[in-house]
C-alpha atoms as a PDB file:
ATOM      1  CA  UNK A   1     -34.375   2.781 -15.913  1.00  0.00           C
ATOM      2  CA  UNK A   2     -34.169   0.184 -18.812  1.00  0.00           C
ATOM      3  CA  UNK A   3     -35.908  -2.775 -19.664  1.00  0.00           C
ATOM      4  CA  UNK A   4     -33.568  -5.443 -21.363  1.00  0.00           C
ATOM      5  CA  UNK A   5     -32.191  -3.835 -24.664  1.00  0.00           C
ATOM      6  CA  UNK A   6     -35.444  -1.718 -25.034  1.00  0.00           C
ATOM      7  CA  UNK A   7     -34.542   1.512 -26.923  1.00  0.00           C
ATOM      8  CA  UNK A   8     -36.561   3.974 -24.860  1.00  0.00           C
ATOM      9  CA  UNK A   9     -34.968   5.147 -21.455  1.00  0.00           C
ATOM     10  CA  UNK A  10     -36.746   6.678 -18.518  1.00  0.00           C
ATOM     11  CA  UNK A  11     -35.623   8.738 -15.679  1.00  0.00           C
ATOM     12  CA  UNK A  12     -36.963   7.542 -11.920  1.00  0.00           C
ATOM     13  CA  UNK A  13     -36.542  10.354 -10.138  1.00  0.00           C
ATOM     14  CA  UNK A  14     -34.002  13.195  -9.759  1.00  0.00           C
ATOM     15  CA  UNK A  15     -32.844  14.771  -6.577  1.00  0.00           C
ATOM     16  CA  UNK A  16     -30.681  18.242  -6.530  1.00  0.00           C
ATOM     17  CA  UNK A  17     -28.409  18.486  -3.289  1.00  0.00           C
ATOM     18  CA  UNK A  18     -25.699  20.840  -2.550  1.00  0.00           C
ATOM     19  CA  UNK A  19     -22.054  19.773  -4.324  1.00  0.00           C
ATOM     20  CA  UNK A  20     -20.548  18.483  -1.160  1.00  0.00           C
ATOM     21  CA  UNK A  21     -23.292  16.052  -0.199  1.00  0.00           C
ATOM     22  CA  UNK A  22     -22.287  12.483  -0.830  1.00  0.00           C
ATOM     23  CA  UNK A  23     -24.013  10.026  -3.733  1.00  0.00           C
ATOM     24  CA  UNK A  24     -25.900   7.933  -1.039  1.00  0.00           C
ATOM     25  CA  UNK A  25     -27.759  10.867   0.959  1.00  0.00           C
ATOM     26  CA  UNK A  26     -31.466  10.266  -0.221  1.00  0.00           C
ATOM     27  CA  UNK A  27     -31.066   6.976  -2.210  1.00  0.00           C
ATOM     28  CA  UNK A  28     -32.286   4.821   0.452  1.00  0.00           C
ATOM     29  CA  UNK A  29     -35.584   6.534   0.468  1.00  0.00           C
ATOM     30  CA  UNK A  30     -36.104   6.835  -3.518  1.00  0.00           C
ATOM     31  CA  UNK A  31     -35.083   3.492  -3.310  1.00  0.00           C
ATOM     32  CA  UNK A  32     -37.379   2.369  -0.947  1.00  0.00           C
ATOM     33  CA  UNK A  33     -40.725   4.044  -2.298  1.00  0.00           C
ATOM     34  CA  UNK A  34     -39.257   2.870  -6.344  1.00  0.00           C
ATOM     35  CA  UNK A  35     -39.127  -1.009  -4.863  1.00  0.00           C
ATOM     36  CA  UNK A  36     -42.839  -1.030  -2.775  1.00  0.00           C
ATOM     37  CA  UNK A  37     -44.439   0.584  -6.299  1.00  0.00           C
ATOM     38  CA  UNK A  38     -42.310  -1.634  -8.675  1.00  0.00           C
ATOM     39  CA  UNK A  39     -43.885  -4.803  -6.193  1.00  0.00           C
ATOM     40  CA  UNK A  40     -47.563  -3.985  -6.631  1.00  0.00           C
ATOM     41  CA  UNK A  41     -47.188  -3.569 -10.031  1.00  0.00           C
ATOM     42  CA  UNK A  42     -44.886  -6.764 -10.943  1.00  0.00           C
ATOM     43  CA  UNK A  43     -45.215  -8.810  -7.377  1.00  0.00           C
ATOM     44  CA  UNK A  44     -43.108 -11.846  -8.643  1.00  0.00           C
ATOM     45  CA  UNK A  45     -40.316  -9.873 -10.423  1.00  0.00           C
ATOM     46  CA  UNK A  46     -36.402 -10.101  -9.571  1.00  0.00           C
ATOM     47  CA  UNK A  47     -34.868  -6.625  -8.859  1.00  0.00           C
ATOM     48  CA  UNK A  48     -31.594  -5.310  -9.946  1.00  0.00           C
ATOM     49  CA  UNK A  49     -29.781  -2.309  -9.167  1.00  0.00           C
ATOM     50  CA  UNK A  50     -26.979  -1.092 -11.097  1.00  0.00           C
ATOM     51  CA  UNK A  51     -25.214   1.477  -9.262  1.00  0.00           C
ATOM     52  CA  UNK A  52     -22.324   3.647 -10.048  1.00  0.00           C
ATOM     53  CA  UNK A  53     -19.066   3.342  -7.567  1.00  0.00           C
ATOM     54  CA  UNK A  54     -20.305   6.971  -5.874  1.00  0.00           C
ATOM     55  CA  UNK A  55     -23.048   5.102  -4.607  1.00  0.00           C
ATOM     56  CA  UNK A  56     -20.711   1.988  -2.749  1.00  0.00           C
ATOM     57  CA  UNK A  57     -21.458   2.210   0.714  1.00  0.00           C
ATOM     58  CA  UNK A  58     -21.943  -0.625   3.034  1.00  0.00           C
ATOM     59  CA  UNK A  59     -25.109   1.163   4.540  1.00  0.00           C
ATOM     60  CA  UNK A  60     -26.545   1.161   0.762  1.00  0.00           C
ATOM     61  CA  UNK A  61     -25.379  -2.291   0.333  1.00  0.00           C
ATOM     62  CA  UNK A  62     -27.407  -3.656   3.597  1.00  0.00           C
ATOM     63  CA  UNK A  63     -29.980  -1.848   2.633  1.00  0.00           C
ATOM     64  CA  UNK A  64     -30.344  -3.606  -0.870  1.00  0.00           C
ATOM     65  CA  UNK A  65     -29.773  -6.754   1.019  1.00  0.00           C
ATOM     66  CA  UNK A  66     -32.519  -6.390   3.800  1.00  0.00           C
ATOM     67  CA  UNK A  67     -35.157  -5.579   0.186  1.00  0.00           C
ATOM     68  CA  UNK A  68     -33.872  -8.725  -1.348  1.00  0.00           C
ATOM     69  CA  UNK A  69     -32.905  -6.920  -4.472  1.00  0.00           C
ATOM     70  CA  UNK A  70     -30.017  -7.782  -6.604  1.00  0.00           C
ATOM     71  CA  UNK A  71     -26.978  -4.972  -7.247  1.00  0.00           C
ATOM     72  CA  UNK A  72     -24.087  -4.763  -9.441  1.00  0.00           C
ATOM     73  CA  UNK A  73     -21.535  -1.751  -8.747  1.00  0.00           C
ATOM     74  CA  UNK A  74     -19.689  -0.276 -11.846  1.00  0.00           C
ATOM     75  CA  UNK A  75     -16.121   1.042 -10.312  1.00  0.00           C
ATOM     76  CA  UNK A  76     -13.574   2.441 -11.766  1.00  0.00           C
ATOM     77  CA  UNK A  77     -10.650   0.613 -13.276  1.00  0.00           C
ATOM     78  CA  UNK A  78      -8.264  -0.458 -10.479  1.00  0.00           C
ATOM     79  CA  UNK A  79      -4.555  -2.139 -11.707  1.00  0.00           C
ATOM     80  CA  UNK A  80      -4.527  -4.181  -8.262  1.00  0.00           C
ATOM     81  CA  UNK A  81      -8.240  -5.506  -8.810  1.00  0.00           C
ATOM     82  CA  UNK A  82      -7.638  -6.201 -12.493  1.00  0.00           C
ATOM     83  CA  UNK A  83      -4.920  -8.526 -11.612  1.00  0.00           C
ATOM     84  CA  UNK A  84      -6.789 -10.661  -8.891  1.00  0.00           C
ATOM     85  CA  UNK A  85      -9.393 -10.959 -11.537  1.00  0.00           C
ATOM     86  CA  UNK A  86      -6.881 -12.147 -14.199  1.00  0.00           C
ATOM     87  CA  UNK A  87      -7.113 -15.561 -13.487  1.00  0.00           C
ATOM     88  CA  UNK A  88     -10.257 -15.903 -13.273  1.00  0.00           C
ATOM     89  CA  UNK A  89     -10.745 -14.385 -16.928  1.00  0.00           C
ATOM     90  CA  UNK A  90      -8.142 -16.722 -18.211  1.00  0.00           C
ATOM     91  CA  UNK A  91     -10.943 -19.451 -16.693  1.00  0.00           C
ATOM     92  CA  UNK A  92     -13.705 -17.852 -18.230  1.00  0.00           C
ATOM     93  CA  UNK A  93     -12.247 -17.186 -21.884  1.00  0.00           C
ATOM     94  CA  UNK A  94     -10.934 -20.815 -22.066  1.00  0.00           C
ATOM     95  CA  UNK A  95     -14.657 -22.460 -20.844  1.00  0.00           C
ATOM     96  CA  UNK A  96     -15.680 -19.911 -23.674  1.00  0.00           C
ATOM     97  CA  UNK A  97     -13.820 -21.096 -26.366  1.00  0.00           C
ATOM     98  CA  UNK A  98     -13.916 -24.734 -25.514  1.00  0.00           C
ATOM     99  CA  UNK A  99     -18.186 -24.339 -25.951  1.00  0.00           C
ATOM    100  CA  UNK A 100     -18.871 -21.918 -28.173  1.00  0.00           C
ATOM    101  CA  UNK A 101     -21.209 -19.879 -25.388  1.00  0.00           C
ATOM    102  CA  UNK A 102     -21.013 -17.332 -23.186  1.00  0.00           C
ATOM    103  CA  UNK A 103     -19.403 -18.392 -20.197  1.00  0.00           C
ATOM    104  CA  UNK A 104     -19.579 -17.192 -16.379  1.00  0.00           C
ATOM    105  CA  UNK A 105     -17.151 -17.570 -13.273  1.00  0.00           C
ATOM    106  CA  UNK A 106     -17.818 -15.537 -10.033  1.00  0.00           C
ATOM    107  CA  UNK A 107     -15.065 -15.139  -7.457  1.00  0.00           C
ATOM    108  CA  UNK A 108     -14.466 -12.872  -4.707  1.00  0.00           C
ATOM    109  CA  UNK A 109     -11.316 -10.782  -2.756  1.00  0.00           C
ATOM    110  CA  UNK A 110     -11.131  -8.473  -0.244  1.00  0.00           C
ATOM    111  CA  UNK A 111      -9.495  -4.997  -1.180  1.00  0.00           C
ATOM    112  CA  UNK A 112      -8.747  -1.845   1.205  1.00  0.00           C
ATOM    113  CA  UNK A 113      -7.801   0.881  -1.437  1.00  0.00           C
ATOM    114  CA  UNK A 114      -4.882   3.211   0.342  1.00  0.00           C
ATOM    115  CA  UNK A 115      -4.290   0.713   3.074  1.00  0.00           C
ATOM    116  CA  UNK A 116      -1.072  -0.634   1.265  1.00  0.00           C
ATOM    117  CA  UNK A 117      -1.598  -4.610   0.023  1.00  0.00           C
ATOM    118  CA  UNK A 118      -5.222  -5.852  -0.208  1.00  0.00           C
ATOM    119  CA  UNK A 119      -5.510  -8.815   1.696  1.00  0.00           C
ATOM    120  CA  UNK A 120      -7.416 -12.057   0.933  1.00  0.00           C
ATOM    121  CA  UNK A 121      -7.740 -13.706  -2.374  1.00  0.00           C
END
């Protein structure tokens, strides 16, 4: 767990589980003990979880939704996701230029990996 850009790093918790068991078996309890101590101790704080793609599972997702806390998933690069999100860089880079700041655009698609064409847009 980080805090900002602070230097120092510490680990939450650890959990050992055979090789075969998925990411997600466990989380939602660490999770849920982690987020009722974090809220005594800061009870008007924001929450974010950053999770890696092994842990992308709708269950997970509700679950972060029914706490209220915020989530970002890191996947792995994906040729047919990088181009639906082309366009919406060439957006962002342009606003960037034309102030000088940091700029932000959010969009969304739908995307069915091994189903053929993703759908949406």
């Amino acid at each position: 767990m980080t805090f900002n850009n602070e230097a120092e790093q510490f680990a939450v918790a650890a959990v050992l589980r055979p090789g075969n068991a998925p990411a997600t078996r466990g989380a939602r309890g660490i999770l849920r003990r982690l987020f009722g101590k974090l809220r005594t101790a800061f009870p008007t704080a924001t929450f974010r979880v950053r999770l890696d793609g092994g842990f992308a599972h709708p269950k997970l997702f509700t679950f972060l939704e029914q706490q209220q806390v915020e989530y970002v998933v890191a996947m792995a690069s994906n040729p047919r996701l990088e181009k639906r999100a082309r366009r919406l860089m060439g957006k962002v880079r342009l606003r960037s230029k034309a102030t000088g700041q940091t700029a932000h655009l959010y969009g969304e698609t739908r995307y069915a990996p091994g189903r053929g064409s993703a759908n949406g847009g």
